[in-house]
PDB file of N, CA and C in Angstrom:
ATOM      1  N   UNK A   1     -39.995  18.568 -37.489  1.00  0.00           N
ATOM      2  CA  UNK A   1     -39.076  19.464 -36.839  1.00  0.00           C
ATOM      3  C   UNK A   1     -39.703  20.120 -35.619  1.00  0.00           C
ATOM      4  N   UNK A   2     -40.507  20.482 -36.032  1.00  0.00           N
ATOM      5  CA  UNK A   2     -41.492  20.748 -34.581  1.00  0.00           C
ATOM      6  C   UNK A   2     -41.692  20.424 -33.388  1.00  0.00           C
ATOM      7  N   UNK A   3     -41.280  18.747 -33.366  1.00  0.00           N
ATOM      8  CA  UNK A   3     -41.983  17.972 -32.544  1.00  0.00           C
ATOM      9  C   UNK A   3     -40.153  17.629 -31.909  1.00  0.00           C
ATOM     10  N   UNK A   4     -39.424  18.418 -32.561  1.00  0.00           N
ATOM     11  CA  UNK A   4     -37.901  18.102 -32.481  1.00  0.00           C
ATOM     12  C   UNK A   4     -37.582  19.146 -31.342  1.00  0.00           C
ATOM     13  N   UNK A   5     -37.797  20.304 -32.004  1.00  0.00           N
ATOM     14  CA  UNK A   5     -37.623  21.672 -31.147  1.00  0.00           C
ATOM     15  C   UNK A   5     -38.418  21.560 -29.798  1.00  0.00           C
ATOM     16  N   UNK A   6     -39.627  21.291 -29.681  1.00  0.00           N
ATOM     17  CA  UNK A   6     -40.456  20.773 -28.340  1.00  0.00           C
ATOM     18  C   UNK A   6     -39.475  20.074 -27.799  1.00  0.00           C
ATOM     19  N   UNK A   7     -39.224  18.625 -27.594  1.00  0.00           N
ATOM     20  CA  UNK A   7     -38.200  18.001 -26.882  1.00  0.00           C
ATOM     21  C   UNK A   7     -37.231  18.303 -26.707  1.00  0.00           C
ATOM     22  N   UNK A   8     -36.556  18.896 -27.390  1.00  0.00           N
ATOM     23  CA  UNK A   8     -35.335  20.119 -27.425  1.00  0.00           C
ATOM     24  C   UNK A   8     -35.585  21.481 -25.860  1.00  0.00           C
ATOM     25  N   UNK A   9     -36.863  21.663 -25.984  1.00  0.00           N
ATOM     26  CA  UNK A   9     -36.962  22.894 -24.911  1.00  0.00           C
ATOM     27  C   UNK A   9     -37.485  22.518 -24.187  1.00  0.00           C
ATOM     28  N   UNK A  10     -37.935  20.984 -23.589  1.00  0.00           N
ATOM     29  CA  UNK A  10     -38.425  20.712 -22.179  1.00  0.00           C
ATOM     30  C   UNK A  10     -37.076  20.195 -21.452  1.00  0.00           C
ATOM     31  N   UNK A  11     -36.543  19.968 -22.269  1.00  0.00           N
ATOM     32  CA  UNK A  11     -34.336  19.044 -21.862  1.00  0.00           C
ATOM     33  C   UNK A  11     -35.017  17.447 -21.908  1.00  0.00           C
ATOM     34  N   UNK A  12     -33.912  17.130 -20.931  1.00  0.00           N
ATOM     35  CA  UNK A  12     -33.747  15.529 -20.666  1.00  0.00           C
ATOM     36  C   UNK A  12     -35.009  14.955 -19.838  1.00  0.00           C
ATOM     37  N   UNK A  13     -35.594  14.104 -20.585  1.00  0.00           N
ATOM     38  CA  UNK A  13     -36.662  13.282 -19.572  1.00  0.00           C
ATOM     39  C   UNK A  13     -35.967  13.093 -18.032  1.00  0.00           C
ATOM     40  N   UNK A  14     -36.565  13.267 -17.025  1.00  0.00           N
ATOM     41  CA  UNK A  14     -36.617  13.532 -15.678  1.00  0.00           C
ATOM     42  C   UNK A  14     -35.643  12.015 -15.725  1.00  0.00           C
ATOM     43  N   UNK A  15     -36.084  10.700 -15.727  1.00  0.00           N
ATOM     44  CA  UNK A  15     -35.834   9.378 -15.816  1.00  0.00           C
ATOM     45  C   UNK A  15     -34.155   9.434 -16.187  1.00  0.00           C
ATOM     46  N   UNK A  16     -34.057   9.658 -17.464  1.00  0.00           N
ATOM     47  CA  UNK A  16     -32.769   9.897 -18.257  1.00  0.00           C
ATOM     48  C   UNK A  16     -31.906  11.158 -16.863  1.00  0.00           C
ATOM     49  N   UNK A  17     -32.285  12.195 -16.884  1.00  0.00           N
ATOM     50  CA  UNK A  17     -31.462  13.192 -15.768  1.00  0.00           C
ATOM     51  C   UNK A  17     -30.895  12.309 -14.853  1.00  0.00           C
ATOM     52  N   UNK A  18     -31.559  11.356 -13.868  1.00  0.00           N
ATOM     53  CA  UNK A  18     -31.651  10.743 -13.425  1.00  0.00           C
ATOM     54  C   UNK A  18     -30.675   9.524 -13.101  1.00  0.00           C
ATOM     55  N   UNK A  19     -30.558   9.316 -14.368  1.00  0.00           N
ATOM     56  CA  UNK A  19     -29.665   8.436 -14.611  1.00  0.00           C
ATOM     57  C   UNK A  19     -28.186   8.598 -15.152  1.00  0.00           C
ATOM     58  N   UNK A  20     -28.065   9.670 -15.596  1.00  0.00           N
ATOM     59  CA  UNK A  20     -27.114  10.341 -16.125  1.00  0.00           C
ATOM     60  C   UNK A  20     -26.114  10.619 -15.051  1.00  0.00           C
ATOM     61  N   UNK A  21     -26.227  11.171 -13.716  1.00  0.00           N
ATOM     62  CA  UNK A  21     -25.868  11.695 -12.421  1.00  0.00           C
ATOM     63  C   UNK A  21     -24.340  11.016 -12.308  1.00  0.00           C
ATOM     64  N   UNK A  22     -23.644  12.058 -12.532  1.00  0.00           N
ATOM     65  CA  UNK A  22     -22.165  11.232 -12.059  1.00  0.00           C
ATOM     66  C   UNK A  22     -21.806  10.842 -10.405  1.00  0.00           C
ATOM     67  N   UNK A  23     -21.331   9.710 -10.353  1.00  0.00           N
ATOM     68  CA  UNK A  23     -21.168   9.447  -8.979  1.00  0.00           C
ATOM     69  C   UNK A  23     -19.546   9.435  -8.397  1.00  0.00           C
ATOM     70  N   UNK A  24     -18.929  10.271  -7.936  1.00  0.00           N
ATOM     71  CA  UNK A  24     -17.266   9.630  -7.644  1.00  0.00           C
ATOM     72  C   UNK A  24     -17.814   8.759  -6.694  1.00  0.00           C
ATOM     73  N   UNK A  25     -16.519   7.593  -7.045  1.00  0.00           N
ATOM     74  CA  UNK A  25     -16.565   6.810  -6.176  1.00  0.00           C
ATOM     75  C   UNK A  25     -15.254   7.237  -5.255  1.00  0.00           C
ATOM     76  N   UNK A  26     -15.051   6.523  -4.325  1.00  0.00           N
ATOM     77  CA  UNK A  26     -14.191   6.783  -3.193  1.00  0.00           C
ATOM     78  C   UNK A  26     -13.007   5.499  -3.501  1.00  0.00           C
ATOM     79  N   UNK A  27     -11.750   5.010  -3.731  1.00  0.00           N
ATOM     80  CA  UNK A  27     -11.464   3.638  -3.909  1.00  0.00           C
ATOM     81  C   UNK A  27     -11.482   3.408  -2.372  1.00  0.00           C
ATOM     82  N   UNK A  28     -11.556   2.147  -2.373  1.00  0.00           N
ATOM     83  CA  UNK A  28     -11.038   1.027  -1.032  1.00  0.00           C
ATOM     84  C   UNK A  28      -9.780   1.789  -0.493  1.00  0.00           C
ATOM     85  N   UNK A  29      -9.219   1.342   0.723  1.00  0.00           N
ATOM     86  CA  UNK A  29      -8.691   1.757   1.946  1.00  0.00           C
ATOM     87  C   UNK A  29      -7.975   0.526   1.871  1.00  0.00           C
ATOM     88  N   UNK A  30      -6.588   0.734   1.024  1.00  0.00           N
ATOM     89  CA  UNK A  30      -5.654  -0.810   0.818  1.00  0.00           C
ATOM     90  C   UNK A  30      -5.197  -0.975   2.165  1.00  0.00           C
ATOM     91  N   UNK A  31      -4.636  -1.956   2.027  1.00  0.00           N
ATOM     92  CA  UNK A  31      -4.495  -2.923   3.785  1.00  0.00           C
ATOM     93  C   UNK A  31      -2.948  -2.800   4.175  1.00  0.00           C
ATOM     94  N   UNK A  32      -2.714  -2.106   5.001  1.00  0.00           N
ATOM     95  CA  UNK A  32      -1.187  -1.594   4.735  1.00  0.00           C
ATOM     96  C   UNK A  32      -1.008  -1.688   6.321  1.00  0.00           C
ATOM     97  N   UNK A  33       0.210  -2.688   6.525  1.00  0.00           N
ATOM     98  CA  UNK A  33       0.636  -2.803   8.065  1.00  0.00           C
ATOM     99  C   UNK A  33       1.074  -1.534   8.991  1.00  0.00           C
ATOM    100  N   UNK A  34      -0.155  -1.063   9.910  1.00  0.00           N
ATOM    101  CA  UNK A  34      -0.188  -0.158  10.530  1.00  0.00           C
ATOM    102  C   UNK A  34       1.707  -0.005  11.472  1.00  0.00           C
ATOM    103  N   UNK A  35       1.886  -0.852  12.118  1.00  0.00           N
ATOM    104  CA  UNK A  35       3.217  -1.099  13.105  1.00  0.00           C
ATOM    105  C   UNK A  35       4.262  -0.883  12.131  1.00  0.00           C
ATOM    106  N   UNK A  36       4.519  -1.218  11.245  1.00  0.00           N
ATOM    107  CA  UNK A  36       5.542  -1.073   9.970  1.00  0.00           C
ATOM    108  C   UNK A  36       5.480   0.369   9.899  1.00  0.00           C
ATOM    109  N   UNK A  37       4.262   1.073   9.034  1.00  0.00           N
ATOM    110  CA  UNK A  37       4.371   1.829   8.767  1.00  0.00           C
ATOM    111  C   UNK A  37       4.700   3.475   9.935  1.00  0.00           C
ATOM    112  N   UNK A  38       4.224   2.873  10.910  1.00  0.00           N
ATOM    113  CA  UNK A  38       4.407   3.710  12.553  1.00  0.00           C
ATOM    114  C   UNK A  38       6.049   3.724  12.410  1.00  0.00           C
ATOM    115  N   UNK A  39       6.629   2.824  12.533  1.00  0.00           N
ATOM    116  CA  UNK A  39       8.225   2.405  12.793  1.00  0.00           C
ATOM    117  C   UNK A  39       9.198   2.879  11.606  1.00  0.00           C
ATOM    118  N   UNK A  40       8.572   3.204  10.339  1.00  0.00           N
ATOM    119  CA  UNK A  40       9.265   4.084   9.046  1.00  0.00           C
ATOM    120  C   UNK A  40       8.894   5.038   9.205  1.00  0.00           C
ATOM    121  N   UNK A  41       7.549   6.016   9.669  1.00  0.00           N
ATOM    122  CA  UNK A  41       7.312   7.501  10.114  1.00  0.00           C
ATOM    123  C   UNK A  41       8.542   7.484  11.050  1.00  0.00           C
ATOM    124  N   UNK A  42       8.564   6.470  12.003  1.00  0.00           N
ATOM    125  CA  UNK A  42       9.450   7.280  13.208  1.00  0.00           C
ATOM    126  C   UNK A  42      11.066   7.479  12.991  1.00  0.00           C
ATOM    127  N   UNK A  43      11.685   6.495  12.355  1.00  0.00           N
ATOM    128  CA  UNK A  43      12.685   6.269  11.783  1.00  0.00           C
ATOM    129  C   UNK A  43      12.978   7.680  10.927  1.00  0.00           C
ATOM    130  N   UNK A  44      11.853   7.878   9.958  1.00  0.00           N
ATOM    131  CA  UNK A  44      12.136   9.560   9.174  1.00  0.00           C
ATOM    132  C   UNK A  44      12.372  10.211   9.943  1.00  0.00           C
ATOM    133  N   UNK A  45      11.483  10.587  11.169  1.00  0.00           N
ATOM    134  CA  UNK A  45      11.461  11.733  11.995  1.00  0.00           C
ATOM    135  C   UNK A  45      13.169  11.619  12.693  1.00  0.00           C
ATOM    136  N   UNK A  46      13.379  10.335  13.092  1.00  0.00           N
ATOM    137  CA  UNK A  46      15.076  10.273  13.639  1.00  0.00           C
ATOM    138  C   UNK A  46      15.787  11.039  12.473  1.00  0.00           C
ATOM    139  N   UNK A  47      16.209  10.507  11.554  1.00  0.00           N
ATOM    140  CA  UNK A  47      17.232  10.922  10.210  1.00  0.00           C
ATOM    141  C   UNK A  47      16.719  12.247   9.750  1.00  0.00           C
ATOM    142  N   UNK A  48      15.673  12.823   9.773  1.00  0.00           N
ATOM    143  CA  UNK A  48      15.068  13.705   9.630  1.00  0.00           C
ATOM    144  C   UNK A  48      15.824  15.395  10.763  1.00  0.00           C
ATOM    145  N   UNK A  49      15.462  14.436  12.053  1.00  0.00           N
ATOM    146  CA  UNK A  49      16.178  15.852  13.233  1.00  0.00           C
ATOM    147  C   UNK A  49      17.494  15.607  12.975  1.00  0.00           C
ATOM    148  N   UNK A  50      18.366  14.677  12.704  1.00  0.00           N
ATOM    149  CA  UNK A  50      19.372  14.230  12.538  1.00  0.00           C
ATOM    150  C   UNK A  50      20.052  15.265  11.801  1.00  0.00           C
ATOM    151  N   UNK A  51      19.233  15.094  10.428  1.00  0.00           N
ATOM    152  CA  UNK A  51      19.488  15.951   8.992  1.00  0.00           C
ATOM    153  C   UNK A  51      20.319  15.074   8.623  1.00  0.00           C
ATOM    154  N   UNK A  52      19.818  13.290   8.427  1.00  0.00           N
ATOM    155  CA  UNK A  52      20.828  12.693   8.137  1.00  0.00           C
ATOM    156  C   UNK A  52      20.433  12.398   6.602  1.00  0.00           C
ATOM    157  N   UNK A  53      20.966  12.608   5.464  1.00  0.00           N
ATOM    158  CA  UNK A  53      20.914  12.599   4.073  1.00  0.00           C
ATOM    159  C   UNK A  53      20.064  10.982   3.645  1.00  0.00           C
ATOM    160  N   UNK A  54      20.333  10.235   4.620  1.00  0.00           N
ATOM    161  CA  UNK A  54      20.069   9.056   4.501  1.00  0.00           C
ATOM    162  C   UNK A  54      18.316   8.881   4.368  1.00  0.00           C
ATOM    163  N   UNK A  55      17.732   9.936   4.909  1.00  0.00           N
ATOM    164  CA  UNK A  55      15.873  10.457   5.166  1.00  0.00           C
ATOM    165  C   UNK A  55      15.761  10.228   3.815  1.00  0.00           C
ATOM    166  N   UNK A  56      15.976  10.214   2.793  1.00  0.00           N
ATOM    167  CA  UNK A  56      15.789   9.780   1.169  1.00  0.00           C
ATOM    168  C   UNK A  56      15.553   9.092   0.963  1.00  0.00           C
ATOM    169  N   UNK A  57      15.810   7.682   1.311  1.00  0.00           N
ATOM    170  CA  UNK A  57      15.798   6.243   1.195  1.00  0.00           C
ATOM    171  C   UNK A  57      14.738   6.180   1.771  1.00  0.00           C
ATOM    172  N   UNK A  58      14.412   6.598   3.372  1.00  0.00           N
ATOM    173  CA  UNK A  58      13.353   6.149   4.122  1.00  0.00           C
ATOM    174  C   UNK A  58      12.350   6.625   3.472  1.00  0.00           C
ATOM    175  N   UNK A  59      12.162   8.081   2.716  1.00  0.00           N
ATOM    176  CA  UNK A  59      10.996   8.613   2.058  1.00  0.00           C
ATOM    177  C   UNK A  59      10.610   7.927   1.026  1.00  0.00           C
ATOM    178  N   UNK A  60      11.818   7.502   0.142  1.00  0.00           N
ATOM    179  CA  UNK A  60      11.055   6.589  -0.797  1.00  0.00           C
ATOM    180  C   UNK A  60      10.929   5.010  -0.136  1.00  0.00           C
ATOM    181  N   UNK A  61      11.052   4.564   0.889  1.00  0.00           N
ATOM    182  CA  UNK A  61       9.960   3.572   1.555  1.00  0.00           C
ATOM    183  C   UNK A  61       8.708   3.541   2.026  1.00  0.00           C
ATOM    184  N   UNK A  62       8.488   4.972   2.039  1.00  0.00           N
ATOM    185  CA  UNK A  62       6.636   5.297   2.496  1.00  0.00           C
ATOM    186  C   UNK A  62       6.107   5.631   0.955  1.00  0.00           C
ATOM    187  N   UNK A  63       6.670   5.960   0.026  1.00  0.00           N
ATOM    188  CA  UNK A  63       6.063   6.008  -1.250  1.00  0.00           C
ATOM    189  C   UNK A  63       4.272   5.000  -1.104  1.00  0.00           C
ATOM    190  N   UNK A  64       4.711   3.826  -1.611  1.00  0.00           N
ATOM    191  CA  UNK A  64       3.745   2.986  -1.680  1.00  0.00           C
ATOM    192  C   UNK A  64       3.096   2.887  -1.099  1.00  0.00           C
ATOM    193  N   UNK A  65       3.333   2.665   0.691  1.00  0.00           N
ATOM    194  CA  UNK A  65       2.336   2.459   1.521  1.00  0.00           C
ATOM    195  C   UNK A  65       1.353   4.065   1.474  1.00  0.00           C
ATOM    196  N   UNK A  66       2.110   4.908   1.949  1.00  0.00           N
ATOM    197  CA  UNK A  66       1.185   6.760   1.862  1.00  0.00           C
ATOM    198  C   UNK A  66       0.442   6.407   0.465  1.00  0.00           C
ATOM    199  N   UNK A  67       1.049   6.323  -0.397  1.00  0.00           N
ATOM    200  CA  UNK A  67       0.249   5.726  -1.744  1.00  0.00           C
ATOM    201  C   UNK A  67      -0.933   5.591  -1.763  1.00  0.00           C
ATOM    202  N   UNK A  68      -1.202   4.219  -1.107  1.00  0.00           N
ATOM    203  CA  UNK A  68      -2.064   3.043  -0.901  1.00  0.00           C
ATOM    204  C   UNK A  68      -3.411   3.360  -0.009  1.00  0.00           C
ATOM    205  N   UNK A  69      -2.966   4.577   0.978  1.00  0.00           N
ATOM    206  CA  UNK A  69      -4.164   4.704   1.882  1.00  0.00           C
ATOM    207  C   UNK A  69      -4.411   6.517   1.712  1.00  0.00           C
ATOM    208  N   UNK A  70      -4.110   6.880   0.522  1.00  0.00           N
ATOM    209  CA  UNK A  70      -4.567   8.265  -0.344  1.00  0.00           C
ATOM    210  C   UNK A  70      -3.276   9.435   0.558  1.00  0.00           C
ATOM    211  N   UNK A  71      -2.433   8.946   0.891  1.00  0.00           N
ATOM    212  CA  UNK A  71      -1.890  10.009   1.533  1.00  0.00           C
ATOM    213  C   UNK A  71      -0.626  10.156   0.167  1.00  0.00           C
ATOM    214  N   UNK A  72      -0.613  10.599  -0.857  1.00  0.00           N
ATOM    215  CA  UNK A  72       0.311  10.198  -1.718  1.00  0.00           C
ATOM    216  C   UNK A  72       0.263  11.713  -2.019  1.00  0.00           C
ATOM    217  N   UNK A  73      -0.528  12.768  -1.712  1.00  0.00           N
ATOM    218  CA  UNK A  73       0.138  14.617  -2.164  1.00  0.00           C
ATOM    219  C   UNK A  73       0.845  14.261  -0.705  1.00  0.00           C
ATOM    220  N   UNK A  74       0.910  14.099   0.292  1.00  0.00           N
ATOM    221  CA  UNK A  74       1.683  14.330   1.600  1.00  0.00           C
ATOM    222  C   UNK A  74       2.862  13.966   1.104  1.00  0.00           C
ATOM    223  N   UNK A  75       3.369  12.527   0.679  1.00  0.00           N
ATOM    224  CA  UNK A  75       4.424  11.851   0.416  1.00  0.00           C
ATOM    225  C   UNK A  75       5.128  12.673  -0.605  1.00  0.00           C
ATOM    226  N   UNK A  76       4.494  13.447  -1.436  1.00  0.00           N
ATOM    227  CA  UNK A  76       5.249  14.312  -2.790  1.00  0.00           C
ATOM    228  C   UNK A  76       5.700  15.528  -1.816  1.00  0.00           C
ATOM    229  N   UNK A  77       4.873  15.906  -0.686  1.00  0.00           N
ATOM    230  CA  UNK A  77       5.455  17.224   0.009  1.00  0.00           C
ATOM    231  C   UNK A  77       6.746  16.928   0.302  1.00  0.00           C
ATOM    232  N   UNK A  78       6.956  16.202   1.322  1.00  0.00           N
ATOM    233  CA  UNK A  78       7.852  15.691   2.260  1.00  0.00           C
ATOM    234  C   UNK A  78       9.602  15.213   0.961  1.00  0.00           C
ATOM    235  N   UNK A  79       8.636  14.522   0.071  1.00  0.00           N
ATOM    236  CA  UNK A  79       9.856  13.894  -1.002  1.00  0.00           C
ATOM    237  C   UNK A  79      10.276  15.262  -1.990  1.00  0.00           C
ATOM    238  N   UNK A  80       9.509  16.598  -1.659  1.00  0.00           N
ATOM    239  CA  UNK A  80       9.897  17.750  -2.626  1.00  0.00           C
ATOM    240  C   UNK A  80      11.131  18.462  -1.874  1.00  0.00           C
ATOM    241  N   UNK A  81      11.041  18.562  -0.308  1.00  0.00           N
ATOM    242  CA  UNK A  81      11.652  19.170   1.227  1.00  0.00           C
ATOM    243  C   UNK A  81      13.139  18.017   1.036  1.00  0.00           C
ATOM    244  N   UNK A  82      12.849  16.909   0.620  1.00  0.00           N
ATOM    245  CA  UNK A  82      14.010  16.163   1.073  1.00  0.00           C
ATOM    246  C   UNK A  82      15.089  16.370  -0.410  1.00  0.00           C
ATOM    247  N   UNK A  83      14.335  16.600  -1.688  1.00  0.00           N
ATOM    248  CA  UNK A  83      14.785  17.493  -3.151  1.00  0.00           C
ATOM    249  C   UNK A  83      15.607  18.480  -2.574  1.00  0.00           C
ATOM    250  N   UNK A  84      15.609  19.243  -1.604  1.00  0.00           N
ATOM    251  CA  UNK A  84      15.837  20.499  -1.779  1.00  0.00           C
ATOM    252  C   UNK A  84      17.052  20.760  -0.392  1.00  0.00           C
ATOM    253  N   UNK A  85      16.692  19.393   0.128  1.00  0.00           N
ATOM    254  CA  UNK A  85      17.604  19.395   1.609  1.00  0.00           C
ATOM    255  C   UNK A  85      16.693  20.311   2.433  1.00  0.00           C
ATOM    256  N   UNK A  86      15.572  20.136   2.616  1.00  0.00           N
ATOM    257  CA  UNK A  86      14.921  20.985   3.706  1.00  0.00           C
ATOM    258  C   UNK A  86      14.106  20.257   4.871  1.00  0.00           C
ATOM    259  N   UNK A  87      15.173  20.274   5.170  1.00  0.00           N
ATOM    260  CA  UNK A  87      14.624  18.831   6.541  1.00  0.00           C
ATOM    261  C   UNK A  87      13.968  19.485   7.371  1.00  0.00           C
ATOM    262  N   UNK A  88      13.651  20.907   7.832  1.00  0.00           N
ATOM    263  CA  UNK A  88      12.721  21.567   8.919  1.00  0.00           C
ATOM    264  C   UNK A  88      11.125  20.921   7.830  1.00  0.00           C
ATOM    265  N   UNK A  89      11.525  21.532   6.896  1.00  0.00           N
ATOM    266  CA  UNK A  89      10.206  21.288   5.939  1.00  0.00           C
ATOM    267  C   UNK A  89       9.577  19.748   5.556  1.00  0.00           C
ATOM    268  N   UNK A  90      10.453  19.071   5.708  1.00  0.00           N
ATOM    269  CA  UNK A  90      10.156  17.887   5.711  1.00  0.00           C
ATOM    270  C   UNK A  90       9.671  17.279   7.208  1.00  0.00           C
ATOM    271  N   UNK A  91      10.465  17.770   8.165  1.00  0.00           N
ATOM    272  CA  UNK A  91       9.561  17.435   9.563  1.00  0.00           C
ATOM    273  C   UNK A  91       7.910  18.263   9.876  1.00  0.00           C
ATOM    274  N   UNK A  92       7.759  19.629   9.037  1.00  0.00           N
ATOM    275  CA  UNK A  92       6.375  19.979   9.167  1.00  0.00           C
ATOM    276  C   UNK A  92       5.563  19.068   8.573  1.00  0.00           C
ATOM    277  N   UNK A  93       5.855  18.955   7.305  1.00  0.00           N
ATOM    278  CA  UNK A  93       4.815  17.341   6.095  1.00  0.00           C
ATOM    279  C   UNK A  93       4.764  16.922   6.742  1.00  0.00           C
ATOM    280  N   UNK A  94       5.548  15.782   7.722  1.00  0.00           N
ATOM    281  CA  UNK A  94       5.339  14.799   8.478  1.00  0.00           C
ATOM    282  C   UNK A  94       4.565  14.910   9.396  1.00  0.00           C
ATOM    283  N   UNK A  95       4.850  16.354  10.250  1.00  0.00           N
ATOM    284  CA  UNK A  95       3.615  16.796  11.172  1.00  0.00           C
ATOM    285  C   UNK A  95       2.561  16.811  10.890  1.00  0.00           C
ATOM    286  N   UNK A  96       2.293  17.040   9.300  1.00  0.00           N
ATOM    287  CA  UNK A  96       0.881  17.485   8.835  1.00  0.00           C
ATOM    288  C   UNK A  96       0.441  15.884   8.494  1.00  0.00           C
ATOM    289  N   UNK A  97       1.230  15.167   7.898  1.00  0.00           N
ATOM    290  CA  UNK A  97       0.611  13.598   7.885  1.00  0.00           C
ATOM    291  C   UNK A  97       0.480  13.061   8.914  1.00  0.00           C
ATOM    292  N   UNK A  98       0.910  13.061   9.922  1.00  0.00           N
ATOM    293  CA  UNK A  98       0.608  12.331  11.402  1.00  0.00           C
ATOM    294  C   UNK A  98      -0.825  12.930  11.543  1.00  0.00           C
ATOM    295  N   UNK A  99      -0.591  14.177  11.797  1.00  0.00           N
ATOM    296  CA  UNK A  99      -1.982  14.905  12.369  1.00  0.00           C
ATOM    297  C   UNK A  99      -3.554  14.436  11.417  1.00  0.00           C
ATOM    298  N   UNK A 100      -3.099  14.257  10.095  1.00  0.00           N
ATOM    299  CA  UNK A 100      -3.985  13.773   9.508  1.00  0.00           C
ATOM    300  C   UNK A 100      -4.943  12.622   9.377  1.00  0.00           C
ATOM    301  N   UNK A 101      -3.750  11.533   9.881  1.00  0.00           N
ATOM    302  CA  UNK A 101      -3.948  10.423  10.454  1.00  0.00           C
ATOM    303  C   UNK A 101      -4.836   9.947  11.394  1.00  0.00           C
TER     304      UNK A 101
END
């Protein structure tokens, strides 16, 4: 027991610490057609100043792609603004995802 409590109060061999070390990884940067996706931002932003009800459809067409290249809390902003009919609010998200870009 002795020899239990000793290893007990020096901790983890340096080696073991060492190895233990959590790492996040980052995922890959999926491959998502830049011109497409330019031409459905801009399209929102039309139906969007518009305040045309139709900005719903287009939002859930950026789902996947915003998805795909980590912009997917932006896409929940913008798709919460278009919930609620708040198309000023939905053109700021968009501001804030462009700018992010």
């Amino acid at each position: 027991l002795d020899a239990l409590g000793r290893l007990v109060q020096r901790g983890p061999h340096p080696t073991l610490s060492a190895q233990t070390t959590t790492v996040e990884a980052t995922p890959p940067r999926a491959e998502v057609d830049e011109a497409a996706l330019r031409a459905t931002r801009a399209a929102l932003r039309a139906a969007l100043n518009a305040q045309d009800f139709d900005a719903g459809e287009i939002v859930e067409q950026l789902r996947a792609p915003l998805a795909s290249i980590g912009a997917g809390a932006r896409w929940a902003e913008i798709s919460d603004c278009m919930a609620r009919f708040d198309f000023e609010g939905a053109l700021a998200a968009l501001d804030a995802l462009e700018r992010a870009q």
